[in-house]
C-alpha atoms as a PDB file:
ATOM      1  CA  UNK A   1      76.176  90.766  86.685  1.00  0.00           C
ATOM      2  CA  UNK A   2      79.936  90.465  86.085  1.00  0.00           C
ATOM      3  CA  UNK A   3      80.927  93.131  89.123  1.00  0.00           C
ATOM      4  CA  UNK A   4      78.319  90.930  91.116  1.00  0.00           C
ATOM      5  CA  UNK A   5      80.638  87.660  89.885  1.00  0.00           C
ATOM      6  CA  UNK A   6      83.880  89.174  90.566  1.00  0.00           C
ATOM      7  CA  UNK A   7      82.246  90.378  94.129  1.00  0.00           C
ATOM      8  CA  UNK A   8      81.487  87.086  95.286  1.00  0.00           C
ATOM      9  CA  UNK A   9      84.417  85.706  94.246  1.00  0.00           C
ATOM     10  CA  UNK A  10      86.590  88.190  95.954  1.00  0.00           C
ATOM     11  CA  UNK A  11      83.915  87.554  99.063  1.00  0.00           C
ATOM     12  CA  UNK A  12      84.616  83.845  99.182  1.00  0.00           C
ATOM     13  CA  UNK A  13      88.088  84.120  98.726  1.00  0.00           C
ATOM     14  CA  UNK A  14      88.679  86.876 102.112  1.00  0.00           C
ATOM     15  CA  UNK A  15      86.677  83.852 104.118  1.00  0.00           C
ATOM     16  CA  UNK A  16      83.701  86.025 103.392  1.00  0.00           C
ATOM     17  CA  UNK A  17      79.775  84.563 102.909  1.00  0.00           C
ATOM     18  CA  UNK A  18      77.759  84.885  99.484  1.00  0.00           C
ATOM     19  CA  UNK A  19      75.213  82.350  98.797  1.00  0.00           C
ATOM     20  CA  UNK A  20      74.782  82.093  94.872  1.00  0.00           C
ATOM     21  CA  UNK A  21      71.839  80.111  93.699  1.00  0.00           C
ATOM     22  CA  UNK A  22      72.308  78.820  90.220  1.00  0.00           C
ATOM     23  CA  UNK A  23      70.131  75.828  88.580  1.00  0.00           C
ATOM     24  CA  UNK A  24      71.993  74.308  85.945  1.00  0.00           C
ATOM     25  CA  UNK A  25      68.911  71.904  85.299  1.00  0.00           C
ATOM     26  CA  UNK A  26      66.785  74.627  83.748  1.00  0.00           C
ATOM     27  CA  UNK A  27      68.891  76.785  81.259  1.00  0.00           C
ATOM     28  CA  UNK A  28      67.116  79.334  79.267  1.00  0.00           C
ATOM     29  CA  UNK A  29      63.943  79.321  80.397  1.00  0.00           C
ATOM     30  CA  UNK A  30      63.094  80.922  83.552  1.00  0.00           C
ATOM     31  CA  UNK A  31      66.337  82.049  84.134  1.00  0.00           C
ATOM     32  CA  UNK A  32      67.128  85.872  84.445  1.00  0.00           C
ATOM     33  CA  UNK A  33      68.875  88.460  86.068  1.00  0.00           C
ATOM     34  CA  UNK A  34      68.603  89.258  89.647  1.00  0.00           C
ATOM     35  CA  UNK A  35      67.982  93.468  90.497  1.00  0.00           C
ATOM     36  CA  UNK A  36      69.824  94.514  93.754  1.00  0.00           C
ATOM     37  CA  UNK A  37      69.101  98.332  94.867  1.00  0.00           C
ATOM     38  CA  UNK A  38      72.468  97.123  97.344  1.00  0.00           C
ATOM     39  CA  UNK A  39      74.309  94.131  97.852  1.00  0.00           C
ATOM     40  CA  UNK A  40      75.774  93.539 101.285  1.00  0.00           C
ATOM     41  CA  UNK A  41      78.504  91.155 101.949  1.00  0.00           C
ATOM     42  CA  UNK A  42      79.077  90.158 105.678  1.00  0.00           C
ATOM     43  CA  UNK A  43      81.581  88.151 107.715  1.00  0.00           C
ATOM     44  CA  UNK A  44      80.205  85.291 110.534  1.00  0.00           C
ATOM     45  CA  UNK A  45      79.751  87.914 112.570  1.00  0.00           C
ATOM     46  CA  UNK A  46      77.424  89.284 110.777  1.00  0.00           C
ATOM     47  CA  UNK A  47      79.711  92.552 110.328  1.00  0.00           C
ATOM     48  CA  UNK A  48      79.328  94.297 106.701  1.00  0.00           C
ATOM     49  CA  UNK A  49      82.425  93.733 104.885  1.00  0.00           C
ATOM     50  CA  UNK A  50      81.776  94.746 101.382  1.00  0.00           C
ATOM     51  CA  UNK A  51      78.510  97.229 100.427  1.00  0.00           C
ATOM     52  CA  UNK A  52      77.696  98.011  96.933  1.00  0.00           C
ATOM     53  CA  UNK A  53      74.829 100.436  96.269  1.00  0.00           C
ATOM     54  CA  UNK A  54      73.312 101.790  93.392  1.00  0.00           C
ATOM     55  CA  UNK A  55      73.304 104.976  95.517  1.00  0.00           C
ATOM     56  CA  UNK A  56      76.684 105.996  97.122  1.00  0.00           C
ATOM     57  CA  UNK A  57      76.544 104.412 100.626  1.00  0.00           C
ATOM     58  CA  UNK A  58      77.138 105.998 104.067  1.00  0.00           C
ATOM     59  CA  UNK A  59      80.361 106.184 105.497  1.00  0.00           C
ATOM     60  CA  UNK A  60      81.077 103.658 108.291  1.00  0.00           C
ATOM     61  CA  UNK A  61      83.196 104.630 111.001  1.00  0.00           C
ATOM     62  CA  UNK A  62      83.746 105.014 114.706  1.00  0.00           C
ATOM     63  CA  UNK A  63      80.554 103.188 115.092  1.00  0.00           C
ATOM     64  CA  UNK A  64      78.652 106.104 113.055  1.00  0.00           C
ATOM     65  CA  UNK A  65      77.587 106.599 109.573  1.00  0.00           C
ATOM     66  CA  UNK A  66      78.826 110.150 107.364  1.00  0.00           C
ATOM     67  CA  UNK A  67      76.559 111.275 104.897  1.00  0.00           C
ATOM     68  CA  UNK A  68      79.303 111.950 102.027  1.00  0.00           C
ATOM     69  CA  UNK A  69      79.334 114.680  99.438  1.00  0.00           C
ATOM     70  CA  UNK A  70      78.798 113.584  95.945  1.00  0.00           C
ATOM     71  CA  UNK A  71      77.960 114.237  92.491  1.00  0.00           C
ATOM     72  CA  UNK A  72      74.821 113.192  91.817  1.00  0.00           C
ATOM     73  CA  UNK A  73      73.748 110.021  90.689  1.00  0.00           C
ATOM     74  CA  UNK A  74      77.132 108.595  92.066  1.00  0.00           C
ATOM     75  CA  UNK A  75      77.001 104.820  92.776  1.00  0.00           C
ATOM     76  CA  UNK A  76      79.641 102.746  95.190  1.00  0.00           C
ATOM     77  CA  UNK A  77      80.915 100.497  96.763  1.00  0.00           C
ATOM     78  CA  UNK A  78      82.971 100.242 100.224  1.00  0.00           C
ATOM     79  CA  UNK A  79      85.747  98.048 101.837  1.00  0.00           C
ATOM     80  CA  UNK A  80      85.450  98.192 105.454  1.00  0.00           C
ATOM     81  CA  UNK A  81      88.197  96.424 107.872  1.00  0.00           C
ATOM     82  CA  UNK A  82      87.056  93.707 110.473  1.00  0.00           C
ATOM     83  CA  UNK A  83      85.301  96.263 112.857  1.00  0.00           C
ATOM     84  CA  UNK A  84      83.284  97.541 109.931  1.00  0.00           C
ATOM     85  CA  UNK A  85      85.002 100.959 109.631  1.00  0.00           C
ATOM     86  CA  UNK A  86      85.449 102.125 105.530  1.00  0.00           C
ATOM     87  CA  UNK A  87      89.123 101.613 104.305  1.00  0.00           C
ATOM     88  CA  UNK A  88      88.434 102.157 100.267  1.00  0.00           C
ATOM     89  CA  UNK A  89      85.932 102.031  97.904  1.00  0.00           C
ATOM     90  CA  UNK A  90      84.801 102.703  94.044  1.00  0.00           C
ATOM     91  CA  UNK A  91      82.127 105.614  92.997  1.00  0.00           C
ATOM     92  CA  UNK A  92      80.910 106.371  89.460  1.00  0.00           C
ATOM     93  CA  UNK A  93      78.406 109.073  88.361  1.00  0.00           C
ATOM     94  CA  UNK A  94      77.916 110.603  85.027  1.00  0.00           C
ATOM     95  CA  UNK A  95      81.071 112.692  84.654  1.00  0.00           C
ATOM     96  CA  UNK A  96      83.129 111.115  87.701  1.00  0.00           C
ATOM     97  CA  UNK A  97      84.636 107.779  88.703  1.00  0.00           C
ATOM     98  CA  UNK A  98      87.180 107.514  91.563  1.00  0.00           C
ATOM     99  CA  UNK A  99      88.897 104.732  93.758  1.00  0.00           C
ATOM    100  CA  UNK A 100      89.647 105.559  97.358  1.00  0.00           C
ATOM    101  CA  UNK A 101      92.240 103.767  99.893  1.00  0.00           C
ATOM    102  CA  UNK A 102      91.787 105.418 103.159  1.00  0.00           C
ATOM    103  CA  UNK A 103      93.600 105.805 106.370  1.00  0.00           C
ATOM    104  CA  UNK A 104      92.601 103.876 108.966  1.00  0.00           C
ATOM    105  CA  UNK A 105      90.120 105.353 112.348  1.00  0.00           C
ATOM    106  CA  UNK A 106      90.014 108.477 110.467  1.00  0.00           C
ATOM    107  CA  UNK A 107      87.836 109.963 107.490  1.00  0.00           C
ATOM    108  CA  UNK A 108      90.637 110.740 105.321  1.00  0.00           C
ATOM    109  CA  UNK A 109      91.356 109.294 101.975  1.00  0.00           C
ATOM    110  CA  UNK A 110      95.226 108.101 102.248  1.00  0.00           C
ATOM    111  CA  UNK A 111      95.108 107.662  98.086  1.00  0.00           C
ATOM    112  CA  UNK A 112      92.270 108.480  95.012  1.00  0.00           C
ATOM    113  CA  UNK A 113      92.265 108.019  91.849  1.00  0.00           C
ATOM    114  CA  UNK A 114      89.578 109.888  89.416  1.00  0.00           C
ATOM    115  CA  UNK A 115      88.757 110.911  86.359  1.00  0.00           C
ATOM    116  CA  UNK A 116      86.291 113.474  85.026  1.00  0.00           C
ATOM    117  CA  UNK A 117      84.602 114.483  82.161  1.00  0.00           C
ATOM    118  CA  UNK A 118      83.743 118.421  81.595  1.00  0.00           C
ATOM    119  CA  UNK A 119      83.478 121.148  78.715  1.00  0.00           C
ATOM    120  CA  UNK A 120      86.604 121.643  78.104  1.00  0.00           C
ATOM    121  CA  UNK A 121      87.505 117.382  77.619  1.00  0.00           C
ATOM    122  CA  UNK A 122      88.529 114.755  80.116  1.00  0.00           C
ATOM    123  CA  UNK A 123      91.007 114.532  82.965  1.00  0.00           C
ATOM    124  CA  UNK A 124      92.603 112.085  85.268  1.00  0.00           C
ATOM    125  CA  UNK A 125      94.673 112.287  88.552  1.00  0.00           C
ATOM    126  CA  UNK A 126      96.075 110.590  91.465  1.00  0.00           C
ATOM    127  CA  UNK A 127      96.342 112.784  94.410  1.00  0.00           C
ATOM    128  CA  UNK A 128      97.891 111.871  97.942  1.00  0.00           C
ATOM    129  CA  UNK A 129      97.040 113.014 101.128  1.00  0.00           C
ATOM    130  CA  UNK A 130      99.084 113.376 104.342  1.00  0.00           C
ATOM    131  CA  UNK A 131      99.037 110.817 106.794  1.00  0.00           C
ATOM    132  CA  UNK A 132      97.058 112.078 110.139  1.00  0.00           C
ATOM    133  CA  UNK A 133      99.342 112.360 113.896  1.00  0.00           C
ATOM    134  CA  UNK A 134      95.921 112.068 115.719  1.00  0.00           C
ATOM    135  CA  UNK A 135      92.156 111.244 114.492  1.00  0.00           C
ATOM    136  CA  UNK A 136      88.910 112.737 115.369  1.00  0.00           C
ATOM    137  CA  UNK A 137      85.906 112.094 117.235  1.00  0.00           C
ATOM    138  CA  UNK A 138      82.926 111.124 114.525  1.00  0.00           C
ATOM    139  CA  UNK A 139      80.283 111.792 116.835  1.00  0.00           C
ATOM    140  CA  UNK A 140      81.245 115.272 117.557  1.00  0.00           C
ATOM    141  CA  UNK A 141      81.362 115.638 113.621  1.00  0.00           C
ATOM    142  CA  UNK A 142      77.981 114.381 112.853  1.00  0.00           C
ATOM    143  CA  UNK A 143      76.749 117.115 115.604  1.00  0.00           C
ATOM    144  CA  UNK A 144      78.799 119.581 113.764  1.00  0.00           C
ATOM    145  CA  UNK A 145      81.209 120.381 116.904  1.00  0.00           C
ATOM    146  CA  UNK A 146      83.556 123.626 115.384  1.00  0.00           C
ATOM    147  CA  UNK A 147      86.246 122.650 117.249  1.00  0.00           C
ATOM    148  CA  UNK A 148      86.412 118.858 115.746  1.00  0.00           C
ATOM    149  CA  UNK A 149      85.729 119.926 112.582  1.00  0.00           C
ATOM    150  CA  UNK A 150      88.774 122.233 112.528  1.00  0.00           C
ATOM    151  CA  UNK A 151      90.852 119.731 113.622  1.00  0.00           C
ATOM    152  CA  UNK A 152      89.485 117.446 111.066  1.00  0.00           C
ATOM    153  CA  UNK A 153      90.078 119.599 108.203  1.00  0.00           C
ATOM    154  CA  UNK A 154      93.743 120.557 109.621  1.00  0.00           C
ATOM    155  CA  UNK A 155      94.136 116.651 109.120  1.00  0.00           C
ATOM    156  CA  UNK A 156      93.421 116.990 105.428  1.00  0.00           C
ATOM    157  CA  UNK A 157      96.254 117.863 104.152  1.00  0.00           C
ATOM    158  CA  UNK A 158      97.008 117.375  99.621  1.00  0.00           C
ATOM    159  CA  UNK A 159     100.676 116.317  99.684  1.00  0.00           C
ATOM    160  CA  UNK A 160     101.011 114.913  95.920  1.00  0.00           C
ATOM    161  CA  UNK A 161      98.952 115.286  93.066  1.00  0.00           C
ATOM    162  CA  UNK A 162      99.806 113.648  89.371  1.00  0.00           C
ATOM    163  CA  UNK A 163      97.721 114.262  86.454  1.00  0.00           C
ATOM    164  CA  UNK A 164      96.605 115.168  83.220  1.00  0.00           C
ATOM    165  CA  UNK A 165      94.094 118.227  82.360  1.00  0.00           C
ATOM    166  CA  UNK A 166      93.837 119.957  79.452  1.00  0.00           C
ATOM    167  CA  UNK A 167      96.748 118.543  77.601  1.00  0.00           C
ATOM    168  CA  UNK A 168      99.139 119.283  81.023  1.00  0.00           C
ATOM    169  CA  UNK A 169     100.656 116.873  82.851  1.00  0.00           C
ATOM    170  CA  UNK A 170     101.741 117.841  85.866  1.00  0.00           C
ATOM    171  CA  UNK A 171     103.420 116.460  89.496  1.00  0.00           C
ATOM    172  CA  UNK A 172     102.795 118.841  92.647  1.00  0.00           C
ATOM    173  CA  UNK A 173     104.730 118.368  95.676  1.00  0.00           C
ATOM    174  CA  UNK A 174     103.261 120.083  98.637  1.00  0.00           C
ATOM    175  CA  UNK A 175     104.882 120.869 102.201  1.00  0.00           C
ATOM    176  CA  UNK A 176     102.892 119.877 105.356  1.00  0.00           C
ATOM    177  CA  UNK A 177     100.641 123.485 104.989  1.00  0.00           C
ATOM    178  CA  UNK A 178      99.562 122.109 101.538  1.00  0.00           C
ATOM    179  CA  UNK A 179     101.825 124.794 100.255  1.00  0.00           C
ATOM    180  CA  UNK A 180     103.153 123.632  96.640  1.00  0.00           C
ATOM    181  CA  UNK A 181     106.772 123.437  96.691  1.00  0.00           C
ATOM    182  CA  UNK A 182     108.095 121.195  93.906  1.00  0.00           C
ATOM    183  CA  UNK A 183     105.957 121.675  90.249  1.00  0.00           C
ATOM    184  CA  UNK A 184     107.368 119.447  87.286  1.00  0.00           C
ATOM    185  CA  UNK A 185     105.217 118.781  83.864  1.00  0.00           C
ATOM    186  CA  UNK A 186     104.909 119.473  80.343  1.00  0.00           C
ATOM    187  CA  UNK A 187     102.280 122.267  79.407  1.00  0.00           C
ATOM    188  CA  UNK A 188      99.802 121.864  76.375  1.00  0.00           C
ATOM    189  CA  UNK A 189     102.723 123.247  74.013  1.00  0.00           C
ATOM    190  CA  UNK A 190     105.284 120.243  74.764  1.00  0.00           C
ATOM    191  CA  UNK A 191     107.341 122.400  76.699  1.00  0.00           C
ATOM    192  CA  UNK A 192     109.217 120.964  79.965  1.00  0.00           C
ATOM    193  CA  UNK A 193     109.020 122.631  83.111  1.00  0.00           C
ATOM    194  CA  UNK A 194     110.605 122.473  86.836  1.00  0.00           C
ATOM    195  CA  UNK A 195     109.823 124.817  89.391  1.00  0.00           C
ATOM    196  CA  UNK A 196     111.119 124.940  93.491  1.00  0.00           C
ATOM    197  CA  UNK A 197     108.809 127.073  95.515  1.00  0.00           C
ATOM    198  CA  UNK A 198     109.408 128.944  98.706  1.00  0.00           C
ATOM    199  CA  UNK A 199     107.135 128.604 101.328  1.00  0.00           C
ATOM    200  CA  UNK A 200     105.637 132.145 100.201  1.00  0.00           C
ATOM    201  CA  UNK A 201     105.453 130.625  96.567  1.00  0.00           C
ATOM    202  CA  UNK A 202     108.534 132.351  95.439  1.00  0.00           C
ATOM    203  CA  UNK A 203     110.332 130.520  92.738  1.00  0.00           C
ATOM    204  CA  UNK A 204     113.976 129.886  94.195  1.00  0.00           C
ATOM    205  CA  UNK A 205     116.762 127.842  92.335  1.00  0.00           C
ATOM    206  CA  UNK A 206     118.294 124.709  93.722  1.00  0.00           C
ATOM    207  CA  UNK A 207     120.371 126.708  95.812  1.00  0.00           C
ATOM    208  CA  UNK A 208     117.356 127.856  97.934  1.00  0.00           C
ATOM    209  CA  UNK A 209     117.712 131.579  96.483  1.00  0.00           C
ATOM    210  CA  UNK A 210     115.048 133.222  94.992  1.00  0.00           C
ATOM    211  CA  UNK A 211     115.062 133.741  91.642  1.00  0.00           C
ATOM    212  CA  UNK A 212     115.438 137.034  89.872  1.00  0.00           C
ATOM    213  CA  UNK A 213     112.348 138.592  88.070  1.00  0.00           C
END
């Protein structure tokens, strides 16, 4: 009830539509709860702005909806710009949560957030992607087109990632191959450590020079 609060609120607030029954002349009795399966918030023109699901929703965009790939038992909820394509959104499942801003006309996150819960304890991370030179067609994705989808997965490029796993944190700087290139943390034993990369993963100094074995 309180994320369905803070959603209308937020709703109203964009110029957005929620109509919220209360009746303040009957308290207690015969007032409960309203169950949603999913919540849709929509502009005046009728356009779905906000979508929260008990079920991770679709991907809007281009006009199409993506099925996504998640955990299971993931719930959301979407942001989608005026034209009703998705720009960021929240999922939680057992072991996962994450929070998504994504670039916009293509289905690439931009930024996510997430943490997880396995065997060996829990982790959390921000990781960056690339910003895409060109977007894709959707509809030649959803028909599983090769060529599109290589170009879509050439677009999906990890640039940063920042996190703690296993008592490591770590930064990882990656070139525009997703190559990593820049590695700074502190392992699970308190020790410091900085390491340059070549673009064949050969640890060079800050000279550019590799660096003796």
């Amino acid at each position: 009830m309180l994320t369905l609060i803070c959603v209308a609120s937020l709703a109203v607030s964009s110029g957005l539509f929620v109509k919220l029954v209360l009746d303040r002349d009957k308290p207690g009795k015969g007032v409960g709860d309203q169950t949603l399966s999913t919540l849709n918030i929509a502009g005046e023109d009728g356009v779905k702005r906000f979508i929260l699901s008990n079920s991770a929703p679709m991907a809007p965009i281009q006009g199409e909806l993506i099925a996504r790939t998640v955990p299971p038992g993931m719930s959301g909820m979407i942001f989608t710009d005026p034209k009703g394509n998705e720009v960021g959104g929240i999922g939680v499942s057992s072991r996962h949560t994450t929070v998504a801003l994504d670039y916009r006309d293509t289905p690439i996150e931009a930024i996510g957030l997430a943490t997880y819960q396995g065997k060996t304890g829990q982790s959390a991370m921000l990781k960056v992607m690339d910003n895409p030179k060109e977007t894709v067609d959707v509809k030649k994705i959803k028909v599983n087109d090769p060529d599109e989808i290589k170009k879509l997965q050439s677009l999906m490029v990890d640039r940063i990632t920042l996190g703690v796993e296993e008592n490591v944190a770590s930064l990882v700087i990656k070139d525009r191959e997703g190559k990593e290139r820049i590695l700074i943390g502190v392992d699970n034993k308190d020790q410091p450590y900085i390491k340059v990369l070549d673009k064949d993963g050969l640890e060079i100094d800050a000279r550019g020079k590799t660096t003796a074995k």
